[in-house]
N, C-alpha and C. Protein backbone atom coordinates (compact mmCIF):
# COMPACT_ATOMS: atom_id res chain seq x y z
N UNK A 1 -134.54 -139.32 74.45
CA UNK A 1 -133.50 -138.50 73.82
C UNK A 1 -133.65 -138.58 72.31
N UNK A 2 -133.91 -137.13 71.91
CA UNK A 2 -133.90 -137.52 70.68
C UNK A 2 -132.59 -137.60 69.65
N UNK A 3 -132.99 -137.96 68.17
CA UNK A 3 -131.45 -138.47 66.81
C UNK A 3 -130.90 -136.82 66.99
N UNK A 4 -129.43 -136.11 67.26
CA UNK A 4 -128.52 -135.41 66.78
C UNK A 4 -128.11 -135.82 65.91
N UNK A 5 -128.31 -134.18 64.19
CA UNK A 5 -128.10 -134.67 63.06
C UNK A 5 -126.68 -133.62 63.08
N UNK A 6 -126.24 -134.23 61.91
CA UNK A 6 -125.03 -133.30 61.52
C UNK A 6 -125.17 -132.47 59.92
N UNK A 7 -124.74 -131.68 59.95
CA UNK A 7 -124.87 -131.17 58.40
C UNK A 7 -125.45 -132.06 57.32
N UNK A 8 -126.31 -131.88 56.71
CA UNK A 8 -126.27 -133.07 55.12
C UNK A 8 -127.64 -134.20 55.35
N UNK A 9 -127.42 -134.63 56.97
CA UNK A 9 -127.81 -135.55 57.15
C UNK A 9 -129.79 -135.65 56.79
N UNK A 10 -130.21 -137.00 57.11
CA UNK A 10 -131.68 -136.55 56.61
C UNK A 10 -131.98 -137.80 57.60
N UNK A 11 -133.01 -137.49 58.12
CA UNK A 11 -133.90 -138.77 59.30
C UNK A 11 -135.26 -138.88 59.37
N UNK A 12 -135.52 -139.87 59.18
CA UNK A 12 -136.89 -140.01 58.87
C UNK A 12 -137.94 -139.63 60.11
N UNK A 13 -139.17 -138.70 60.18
CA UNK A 13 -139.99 -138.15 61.25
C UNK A 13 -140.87 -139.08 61.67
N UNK A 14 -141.99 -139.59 60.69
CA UNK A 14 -143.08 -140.32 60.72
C UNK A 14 -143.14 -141.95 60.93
N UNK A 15 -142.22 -142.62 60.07
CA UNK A 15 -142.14 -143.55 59.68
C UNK A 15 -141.61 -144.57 61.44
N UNK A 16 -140.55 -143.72 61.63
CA UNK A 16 -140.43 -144.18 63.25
C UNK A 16 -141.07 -143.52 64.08
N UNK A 17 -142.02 -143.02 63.86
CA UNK A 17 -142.93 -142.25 65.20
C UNK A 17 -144.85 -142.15 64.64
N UNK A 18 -144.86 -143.92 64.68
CA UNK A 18 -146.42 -143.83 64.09
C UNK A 18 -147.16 -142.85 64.74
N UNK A 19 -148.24 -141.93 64.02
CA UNK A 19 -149.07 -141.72 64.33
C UNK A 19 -148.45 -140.43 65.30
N UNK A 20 -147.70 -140.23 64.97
CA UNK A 20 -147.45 -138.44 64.41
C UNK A 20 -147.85 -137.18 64.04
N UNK A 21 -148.38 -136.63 64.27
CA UNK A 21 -149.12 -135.35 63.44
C UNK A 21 -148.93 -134.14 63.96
N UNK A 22 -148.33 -133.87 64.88
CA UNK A 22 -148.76 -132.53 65.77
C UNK A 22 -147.04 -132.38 66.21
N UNK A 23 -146.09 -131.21 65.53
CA UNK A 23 -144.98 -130.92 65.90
C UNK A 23 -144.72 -129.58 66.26
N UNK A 24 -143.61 -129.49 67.02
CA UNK A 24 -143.54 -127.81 66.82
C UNK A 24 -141.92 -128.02 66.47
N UNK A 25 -141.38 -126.86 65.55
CA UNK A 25 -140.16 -126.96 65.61
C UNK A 25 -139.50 -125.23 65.96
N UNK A 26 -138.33 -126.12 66.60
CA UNK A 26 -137.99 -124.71 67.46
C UNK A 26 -136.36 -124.38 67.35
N UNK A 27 -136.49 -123.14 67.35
CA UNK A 27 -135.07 -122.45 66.77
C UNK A 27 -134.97 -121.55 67.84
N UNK A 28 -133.57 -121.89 68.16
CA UNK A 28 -132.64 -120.60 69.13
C UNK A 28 -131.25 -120.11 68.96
N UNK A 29 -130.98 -119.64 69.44
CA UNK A 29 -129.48 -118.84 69.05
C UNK A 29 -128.70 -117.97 70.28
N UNK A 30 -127.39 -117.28 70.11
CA UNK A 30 -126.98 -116.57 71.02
C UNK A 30 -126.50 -115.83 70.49
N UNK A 31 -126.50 -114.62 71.05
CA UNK A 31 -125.33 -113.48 70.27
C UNK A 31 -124.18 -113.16 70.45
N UNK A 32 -123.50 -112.86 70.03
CA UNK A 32 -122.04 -112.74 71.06
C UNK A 32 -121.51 -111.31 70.97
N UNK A 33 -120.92 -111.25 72.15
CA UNK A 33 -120.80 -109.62 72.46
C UNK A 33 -119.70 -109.17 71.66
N UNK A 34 -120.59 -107.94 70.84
CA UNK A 34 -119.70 -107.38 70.24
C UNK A 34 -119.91 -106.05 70.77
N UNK A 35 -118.84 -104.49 70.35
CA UNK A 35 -119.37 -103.07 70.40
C UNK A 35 -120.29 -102.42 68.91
N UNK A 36 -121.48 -103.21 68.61
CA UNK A 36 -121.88 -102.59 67.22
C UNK A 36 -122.77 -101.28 67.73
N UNK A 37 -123.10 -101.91 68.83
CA UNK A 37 -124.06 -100.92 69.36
C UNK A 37 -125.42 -101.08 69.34
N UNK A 38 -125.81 -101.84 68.47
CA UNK A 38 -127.14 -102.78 68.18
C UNK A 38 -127.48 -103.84 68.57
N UNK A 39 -128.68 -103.99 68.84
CA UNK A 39 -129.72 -105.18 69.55
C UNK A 39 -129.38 -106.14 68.26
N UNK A 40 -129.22 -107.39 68.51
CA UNK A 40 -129.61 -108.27 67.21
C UNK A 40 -131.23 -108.68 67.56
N UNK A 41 -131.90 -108.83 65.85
CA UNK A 41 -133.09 -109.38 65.94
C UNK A 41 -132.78 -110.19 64.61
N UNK A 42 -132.93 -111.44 65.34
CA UNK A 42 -133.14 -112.69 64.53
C UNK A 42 -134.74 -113.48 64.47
N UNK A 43 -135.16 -113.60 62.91
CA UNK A 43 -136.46 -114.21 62.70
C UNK A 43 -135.89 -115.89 61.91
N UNK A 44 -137.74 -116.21 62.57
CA UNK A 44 -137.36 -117.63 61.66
C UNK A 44 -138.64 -117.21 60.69
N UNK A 45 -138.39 -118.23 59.75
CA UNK A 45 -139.13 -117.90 58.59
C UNK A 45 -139.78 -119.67 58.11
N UNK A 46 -140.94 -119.78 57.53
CA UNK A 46 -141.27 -121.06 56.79
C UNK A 46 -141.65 -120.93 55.47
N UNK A 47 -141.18 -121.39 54.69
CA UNK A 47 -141.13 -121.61 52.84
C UNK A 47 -141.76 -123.21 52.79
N UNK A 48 -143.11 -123.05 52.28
CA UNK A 48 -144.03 -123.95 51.91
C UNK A 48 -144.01 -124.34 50.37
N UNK A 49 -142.86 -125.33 49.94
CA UNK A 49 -142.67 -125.68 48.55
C UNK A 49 -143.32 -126.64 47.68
N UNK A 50 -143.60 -126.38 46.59
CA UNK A 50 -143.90 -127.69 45.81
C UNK A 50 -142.43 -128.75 45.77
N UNK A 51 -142.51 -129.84 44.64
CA UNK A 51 -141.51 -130.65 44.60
C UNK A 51 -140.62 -129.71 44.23
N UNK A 52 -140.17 -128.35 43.37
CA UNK A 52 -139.35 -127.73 42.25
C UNK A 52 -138.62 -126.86 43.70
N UNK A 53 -139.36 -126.66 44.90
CA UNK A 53 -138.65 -125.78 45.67
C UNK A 53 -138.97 -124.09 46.05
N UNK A 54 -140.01 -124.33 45.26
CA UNK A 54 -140.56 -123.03 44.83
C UNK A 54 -142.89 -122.65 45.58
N UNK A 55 -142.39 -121.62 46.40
CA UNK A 55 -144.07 -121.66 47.05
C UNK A 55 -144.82 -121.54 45.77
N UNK A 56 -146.32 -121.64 45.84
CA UNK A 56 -146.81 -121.75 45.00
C UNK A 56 -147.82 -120.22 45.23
N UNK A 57 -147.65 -119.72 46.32
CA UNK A 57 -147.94 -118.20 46.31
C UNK A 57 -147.42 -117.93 47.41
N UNK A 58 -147.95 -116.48 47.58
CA UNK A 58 -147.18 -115.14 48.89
C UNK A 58 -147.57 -116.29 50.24
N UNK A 59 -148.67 -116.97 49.90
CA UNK A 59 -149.35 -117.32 51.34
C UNK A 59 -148.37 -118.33 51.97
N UNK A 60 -147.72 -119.20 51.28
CA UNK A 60 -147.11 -120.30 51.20
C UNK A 60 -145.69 -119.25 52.19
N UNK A 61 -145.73 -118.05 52.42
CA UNK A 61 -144.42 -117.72 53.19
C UNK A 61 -145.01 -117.47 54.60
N UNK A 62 -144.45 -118.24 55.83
CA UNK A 62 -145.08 -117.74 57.10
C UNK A 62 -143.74 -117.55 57.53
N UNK A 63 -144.02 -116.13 58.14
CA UNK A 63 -142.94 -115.19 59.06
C UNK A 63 -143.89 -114.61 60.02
N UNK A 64 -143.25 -113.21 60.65
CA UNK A 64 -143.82 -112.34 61.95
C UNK A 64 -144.85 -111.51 61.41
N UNK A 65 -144.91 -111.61 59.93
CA UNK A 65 -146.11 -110.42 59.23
C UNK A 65 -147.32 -111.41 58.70
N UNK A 66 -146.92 -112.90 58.53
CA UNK A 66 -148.01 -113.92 58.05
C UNK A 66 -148.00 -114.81 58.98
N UNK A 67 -148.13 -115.14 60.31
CA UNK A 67 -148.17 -115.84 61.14
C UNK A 67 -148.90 -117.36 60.89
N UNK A 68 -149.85 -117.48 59.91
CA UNK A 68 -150.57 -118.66 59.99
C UNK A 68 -151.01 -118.89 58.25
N UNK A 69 -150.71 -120.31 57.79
CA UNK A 69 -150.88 -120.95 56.47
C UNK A 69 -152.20 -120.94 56.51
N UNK A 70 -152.99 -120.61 54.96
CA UNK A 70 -154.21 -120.64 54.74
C UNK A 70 -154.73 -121.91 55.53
N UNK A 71 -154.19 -123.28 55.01
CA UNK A 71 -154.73 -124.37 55.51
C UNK A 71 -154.14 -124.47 57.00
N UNK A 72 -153.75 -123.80 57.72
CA UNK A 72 -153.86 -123.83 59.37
C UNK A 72 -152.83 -124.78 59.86
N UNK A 73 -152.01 -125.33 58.64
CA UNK A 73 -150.95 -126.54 58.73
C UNK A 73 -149.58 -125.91 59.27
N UNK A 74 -149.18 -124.87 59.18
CA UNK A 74 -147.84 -124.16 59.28
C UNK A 74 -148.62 -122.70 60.53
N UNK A 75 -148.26 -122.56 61.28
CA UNK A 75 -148.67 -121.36 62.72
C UNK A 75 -146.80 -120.94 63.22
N UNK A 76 -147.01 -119.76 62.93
CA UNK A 76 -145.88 -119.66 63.41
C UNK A 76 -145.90 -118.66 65.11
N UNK A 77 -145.65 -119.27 66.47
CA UNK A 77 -145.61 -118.93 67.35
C UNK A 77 -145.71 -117.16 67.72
N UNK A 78 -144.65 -116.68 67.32
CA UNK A 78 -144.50 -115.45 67.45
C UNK A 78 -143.10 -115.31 67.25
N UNK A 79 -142.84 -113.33 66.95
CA UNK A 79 -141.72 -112.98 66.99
C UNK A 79 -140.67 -112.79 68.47
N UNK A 80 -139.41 -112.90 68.32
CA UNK A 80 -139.03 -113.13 69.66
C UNK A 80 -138.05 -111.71 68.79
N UNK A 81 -137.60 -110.60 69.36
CA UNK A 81 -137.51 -109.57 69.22
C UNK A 81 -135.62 -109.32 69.41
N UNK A 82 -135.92 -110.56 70.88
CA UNK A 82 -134.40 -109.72 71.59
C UNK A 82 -133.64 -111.09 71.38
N UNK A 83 -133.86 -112.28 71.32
CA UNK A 83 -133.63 -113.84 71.42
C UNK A 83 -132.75 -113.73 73.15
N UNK A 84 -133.16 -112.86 73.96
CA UNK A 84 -132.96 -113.49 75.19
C UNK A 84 -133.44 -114.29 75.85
N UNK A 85 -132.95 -115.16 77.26
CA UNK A 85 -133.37 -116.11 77.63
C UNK A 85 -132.80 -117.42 77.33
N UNK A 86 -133.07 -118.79 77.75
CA UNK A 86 -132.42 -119.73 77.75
C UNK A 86 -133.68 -120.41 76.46
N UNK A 87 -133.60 -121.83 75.70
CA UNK A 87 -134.10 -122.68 75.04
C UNK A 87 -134.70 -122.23 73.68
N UNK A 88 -135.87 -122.19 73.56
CA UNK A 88 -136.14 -121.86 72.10
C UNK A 88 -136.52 -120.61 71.71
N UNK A 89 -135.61 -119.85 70.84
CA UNK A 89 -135.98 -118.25 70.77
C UNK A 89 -137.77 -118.09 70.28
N UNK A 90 -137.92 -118.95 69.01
CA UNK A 90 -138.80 -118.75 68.22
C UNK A 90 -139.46 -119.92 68.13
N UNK A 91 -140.72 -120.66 67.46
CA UNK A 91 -141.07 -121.76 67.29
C UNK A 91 -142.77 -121.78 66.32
N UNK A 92 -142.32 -122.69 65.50
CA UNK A 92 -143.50 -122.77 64.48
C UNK A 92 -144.46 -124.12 64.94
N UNK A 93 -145.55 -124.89 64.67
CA UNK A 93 -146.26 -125.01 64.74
C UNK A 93 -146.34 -126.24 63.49
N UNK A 94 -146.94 -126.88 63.10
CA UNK A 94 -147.19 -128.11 62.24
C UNK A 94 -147.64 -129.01 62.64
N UNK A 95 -148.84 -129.28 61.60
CA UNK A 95 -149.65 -129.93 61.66
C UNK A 95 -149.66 -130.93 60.66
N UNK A 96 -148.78 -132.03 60.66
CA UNK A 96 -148.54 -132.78 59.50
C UNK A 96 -149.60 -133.29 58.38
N UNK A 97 -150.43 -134.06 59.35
CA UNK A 97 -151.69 -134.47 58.33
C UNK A 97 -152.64 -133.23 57.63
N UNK A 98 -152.01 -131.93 57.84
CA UNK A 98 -153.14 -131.03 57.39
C UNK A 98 -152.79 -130.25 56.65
N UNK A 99 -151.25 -130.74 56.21
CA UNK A 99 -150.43 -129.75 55.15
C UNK A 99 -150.74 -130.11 53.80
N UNK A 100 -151.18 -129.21 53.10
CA UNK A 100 -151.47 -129.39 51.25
C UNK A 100 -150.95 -130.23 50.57
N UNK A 101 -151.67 -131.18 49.83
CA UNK A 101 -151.07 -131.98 49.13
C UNK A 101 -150.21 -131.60 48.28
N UNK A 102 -150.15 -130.51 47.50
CA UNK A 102 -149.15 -130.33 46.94
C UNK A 102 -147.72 -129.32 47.42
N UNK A 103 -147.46 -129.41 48.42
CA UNK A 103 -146.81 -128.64 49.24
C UNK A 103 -145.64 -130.24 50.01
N UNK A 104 -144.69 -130.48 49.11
CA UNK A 104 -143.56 -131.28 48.98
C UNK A 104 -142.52 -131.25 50.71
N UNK A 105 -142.06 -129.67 50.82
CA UNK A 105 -141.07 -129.51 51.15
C UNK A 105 -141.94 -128.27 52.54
N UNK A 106 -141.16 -128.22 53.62
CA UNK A 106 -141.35 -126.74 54.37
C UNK A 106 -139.85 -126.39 55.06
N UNK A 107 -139.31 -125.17 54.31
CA UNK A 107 -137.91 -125.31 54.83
C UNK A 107 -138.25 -123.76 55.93
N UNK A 108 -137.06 -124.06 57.07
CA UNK A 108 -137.23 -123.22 58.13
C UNK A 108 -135.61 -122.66 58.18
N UNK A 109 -136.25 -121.22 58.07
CA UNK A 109 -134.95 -120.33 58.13
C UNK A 109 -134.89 -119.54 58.66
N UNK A 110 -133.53 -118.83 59.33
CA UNK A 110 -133.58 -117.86 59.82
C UNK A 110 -132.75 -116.54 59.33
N UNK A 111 -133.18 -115.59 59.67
CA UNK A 111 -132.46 -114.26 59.03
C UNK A 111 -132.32 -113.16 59.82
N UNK A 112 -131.46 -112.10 60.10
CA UNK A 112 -130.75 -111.19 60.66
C UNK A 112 -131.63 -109.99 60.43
N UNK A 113 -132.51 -109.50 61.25
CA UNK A 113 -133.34 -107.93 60.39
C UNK A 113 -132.67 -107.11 60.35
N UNK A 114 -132.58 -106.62 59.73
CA UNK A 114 -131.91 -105.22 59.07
C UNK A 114 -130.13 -105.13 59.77
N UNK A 115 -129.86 -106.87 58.66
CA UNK A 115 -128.70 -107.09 59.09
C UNK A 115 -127.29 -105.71 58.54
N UNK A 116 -127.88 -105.58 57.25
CA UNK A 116 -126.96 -104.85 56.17
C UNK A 116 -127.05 -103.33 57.46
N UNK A 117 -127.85 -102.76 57.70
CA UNK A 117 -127.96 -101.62 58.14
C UNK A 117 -127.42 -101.48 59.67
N UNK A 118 -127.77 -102.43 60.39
CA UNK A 118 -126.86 -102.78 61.73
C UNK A 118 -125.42 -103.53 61.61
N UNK A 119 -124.67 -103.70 60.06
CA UNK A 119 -123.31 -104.49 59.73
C UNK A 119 -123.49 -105.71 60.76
N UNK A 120 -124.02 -106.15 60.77
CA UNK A 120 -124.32 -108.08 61.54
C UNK A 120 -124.23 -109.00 60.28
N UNK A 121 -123.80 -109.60 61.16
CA UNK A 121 -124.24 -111.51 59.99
C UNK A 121 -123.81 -112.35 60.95
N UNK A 122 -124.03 -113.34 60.71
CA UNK A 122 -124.36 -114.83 61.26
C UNK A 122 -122.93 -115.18 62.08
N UNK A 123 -121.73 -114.69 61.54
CA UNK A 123 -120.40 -114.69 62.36
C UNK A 123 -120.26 -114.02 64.31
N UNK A 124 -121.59 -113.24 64.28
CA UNK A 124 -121.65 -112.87 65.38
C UNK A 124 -122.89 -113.72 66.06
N UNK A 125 -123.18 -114.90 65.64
CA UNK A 125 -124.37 -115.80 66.77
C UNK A 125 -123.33 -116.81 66.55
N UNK A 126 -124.33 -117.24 67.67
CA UNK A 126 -123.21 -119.24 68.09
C UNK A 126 -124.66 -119.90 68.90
N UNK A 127 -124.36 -120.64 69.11
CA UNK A 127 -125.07 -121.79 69.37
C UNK A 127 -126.63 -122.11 68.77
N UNK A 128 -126.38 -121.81 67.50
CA UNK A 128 -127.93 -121.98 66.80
C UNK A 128 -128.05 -123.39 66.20
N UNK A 129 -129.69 -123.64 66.62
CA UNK A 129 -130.13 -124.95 66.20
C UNK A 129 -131.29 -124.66 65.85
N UNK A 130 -131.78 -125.70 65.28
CA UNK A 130 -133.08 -126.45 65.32
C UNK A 130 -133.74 -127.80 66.25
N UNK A 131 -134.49 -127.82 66.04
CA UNK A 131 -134.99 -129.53 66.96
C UNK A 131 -136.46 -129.31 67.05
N UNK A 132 -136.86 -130.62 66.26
CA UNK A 132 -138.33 -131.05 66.32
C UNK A 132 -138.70 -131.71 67.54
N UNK A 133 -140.25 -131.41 67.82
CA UNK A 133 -140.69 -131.89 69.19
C UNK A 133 -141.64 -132.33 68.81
N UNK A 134 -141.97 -133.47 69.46
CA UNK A 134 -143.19 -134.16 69.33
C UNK A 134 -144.31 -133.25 70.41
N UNK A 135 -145.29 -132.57 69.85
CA UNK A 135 -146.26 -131.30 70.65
C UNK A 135 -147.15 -132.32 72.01
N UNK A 136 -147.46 -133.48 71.66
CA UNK A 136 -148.09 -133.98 72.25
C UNK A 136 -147.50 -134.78 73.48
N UNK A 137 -146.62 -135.17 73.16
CA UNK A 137 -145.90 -135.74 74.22
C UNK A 137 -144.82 -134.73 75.00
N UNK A 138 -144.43 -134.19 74.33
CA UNK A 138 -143.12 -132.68 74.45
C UNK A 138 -141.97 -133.47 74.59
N UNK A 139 -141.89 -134.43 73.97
CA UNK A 139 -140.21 -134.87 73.71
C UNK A 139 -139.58 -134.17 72.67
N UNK A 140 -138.00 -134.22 72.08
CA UNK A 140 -136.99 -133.59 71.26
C UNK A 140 -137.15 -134.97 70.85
N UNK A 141 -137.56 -134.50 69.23
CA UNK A 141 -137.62 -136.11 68.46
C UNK A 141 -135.84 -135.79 67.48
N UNK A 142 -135.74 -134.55 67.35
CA UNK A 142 -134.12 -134.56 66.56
C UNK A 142 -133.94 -133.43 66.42
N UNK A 143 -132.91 -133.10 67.08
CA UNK A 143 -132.12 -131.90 67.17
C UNK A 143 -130.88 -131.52 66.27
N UNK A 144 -130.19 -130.17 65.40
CA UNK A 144 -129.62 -130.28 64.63
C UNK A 144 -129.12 -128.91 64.76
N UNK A 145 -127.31 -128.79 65.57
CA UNK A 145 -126.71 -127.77 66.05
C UNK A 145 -125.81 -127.54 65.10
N UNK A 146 -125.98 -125.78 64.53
CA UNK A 146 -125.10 -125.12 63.55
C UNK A 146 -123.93 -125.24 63.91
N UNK A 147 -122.78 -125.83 64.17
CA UNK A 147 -121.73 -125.82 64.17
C UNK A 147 -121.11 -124.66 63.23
N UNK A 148 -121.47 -124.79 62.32
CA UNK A 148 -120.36 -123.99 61.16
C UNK A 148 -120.54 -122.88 61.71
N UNK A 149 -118.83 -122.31 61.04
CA UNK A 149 -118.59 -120.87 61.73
C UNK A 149 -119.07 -119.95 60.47
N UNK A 150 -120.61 -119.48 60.17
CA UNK A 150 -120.79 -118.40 59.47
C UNK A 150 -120.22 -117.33 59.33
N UNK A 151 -119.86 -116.46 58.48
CA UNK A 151 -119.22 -115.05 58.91
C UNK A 151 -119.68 -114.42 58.83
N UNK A 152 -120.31 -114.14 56.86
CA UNK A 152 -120.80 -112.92 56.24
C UNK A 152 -122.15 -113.10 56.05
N UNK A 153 -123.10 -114.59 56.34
CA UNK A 153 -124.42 -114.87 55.56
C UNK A 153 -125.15 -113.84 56.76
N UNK A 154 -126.14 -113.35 56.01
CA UNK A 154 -126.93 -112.49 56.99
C UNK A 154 -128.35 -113.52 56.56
N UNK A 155 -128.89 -115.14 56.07
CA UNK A 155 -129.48 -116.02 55.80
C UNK A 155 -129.19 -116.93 55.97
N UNK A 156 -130.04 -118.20 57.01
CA UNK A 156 -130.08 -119.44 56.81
C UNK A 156 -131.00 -120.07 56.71
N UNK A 157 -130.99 -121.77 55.57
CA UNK A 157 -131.56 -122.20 56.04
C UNK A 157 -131.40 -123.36 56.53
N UNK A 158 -131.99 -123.36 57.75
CA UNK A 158 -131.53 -124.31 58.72
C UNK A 158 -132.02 -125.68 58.42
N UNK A 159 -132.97 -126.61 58.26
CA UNK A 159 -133.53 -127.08 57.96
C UNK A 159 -134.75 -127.47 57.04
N UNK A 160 -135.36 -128.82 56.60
CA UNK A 160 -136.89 -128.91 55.99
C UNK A 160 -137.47 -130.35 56.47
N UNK A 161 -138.66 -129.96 56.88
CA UNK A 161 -138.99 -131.02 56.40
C UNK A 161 -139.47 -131.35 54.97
N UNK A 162 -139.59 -132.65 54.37
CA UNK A 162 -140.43 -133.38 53.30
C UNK A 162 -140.92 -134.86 53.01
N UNK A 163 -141.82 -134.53 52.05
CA UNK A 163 -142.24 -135.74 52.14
C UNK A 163 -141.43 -136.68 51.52
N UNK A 164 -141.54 -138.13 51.55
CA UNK A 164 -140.75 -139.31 50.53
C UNK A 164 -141.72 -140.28 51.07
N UNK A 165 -142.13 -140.95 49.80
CA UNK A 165 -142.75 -142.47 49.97
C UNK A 165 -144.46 -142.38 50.82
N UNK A 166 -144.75 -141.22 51.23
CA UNK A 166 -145.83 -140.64 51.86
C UNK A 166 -145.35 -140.82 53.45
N UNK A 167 -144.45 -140.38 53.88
CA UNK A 167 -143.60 -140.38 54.71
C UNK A 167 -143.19 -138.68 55.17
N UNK A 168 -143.08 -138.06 56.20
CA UNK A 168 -142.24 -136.74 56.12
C UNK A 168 -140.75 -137.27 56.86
N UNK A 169 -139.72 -136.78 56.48
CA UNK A 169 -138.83 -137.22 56.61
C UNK A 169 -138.26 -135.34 57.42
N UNK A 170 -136.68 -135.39 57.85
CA UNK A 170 -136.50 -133.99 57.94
C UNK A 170 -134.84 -134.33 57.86
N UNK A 171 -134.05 -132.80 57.00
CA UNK A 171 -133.07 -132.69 56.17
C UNK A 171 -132.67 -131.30 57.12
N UNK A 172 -130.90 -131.60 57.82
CA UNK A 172 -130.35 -130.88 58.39
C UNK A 172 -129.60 -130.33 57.02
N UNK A 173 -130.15 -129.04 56.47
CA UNK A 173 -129.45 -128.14 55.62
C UNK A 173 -128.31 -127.52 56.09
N UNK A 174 -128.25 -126.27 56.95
CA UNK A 174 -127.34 -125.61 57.23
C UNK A 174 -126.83 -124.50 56.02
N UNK A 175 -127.55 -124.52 55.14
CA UNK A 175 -127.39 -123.71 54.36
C UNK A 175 -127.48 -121.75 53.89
N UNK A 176 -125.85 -121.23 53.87
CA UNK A 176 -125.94 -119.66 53.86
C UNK A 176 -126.28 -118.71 53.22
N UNK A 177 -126.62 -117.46 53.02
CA UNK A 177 -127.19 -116.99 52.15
C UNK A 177 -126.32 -115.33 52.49
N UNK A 178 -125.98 -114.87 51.69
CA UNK A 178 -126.10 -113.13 51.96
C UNK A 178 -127.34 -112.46 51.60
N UNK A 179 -127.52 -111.30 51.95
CA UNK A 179 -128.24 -110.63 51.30
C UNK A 179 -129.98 -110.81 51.75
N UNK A 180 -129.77 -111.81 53.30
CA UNK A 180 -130.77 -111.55 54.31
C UNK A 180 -131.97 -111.89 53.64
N UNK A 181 -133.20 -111.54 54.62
CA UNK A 181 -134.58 -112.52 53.50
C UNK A 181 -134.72 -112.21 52.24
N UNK A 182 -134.44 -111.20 51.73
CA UNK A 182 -134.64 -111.08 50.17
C UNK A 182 -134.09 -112.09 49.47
N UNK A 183 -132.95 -112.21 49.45
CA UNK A 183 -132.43 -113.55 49.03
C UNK A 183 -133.28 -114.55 49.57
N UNK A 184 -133.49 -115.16 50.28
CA UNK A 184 -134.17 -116.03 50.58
C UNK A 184 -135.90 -115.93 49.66
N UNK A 185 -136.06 -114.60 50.16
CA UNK A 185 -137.37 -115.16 49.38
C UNK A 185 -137.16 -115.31 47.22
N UNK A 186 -135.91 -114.83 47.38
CA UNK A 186 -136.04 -114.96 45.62
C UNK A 186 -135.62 -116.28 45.76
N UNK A 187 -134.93 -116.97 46.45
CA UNK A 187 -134.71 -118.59 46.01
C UNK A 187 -135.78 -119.52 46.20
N UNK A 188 -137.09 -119.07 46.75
CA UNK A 188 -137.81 -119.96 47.38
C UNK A 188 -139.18 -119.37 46.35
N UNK A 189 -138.88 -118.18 45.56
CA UNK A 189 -139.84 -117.68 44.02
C UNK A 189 -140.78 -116.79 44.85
N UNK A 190 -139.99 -116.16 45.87
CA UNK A 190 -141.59 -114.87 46.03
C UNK A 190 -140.82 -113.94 45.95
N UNK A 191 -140.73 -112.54 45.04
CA UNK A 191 -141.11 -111.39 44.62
C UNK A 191 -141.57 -110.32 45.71
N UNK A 192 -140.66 -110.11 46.25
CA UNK A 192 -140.84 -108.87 47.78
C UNK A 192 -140.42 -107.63 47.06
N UNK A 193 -140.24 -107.28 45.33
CA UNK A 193 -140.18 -105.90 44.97
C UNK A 193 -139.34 -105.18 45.67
């Protein structure tokens, strides 16, 4: 069984799980019935940061249009379109020992497509999490359920991992955003024009 984190919280990945390297982390959600008339499509997203928080180029963003990090460290599974079904809608890929040395932080978020144009935001999903798995064994090494009642963010980000002490550690954010990936990608310094 793996650590349940709560908002804020931060737990160390590596340090209690020698010899570590191979994770997938996986994000799901539910929608709740409304009459909008629209399918929700929810993506997850990965932001590959230096220490400042900031990618150090376009490549450093893996979503459904960049599926895989130059250095092969960040793979992101695929897009899940409808998030039906039971367990993990979406799921990325990490490869700890093979992530760039200068690449600090990888925060994992999710966002509402063409939330503004279908009037959605985050007030209409519930049961969204995260939870890291150990790939090799397929255990839930720590799971970390959105509780908060979002209303208006059509952006989250849910989690990161990072490094400390040469250690990756991982940080239950929970953090909202309006204004859907654009926002997101201007806080994380990429320029989508």
């Amino acid at each position: 069984m793996g650590i349940t984190l709560a908002k804020g919280q931060k737990v160390d990945l590596t340090k209690s799980n020698p010899g570590l390297k191979n994770i997938i982390v996986g994000l799901g959600w539910d929608t709740n019935k409304y009459d909008g008339g629209q399918s929700f499509d929810l993506d997850t997203a990965a932001f590959l940061t230096d220490g400042a928080g900031k990618v150090t180029s376009d490549a450093d963003f893996i979503f459904y249009n960049n599926l895989r990090h130059p250095s092969g460290s960040v793979t992101h599974l695929g897009d899940n379109t409808t998030g039906a079904g039971d367990g993990d809608d979406e799921q990325m890929k990490v490869q700890l020992d093979t992530v760039p040395a200068n690449i600090e932080k990888i925060a994992f978020t999710v966002t509402i497509h063409e939330a503004m144009q279908r009037n959605q935001n985050f007030g209409q999903v519930s049961n969204a999490y995260i939870r890291v798995l150990d790939e090799t064994a397929g255990t839930e090494l720590i799971r970390y359920d959105l509780g908060e009642d979002f209303s208006i963010e059509t952006a989250i980000v849910v989690g990161e991992l990072y490094r400390h002490n040469g250690e990756w550690k991982f940080n239950a954010i929970g953090s909202g955003y309006q204004g859907g990936l654009g926002a997101l990608c201007n806080n994380f310094g990429i320029n989508i024009g």
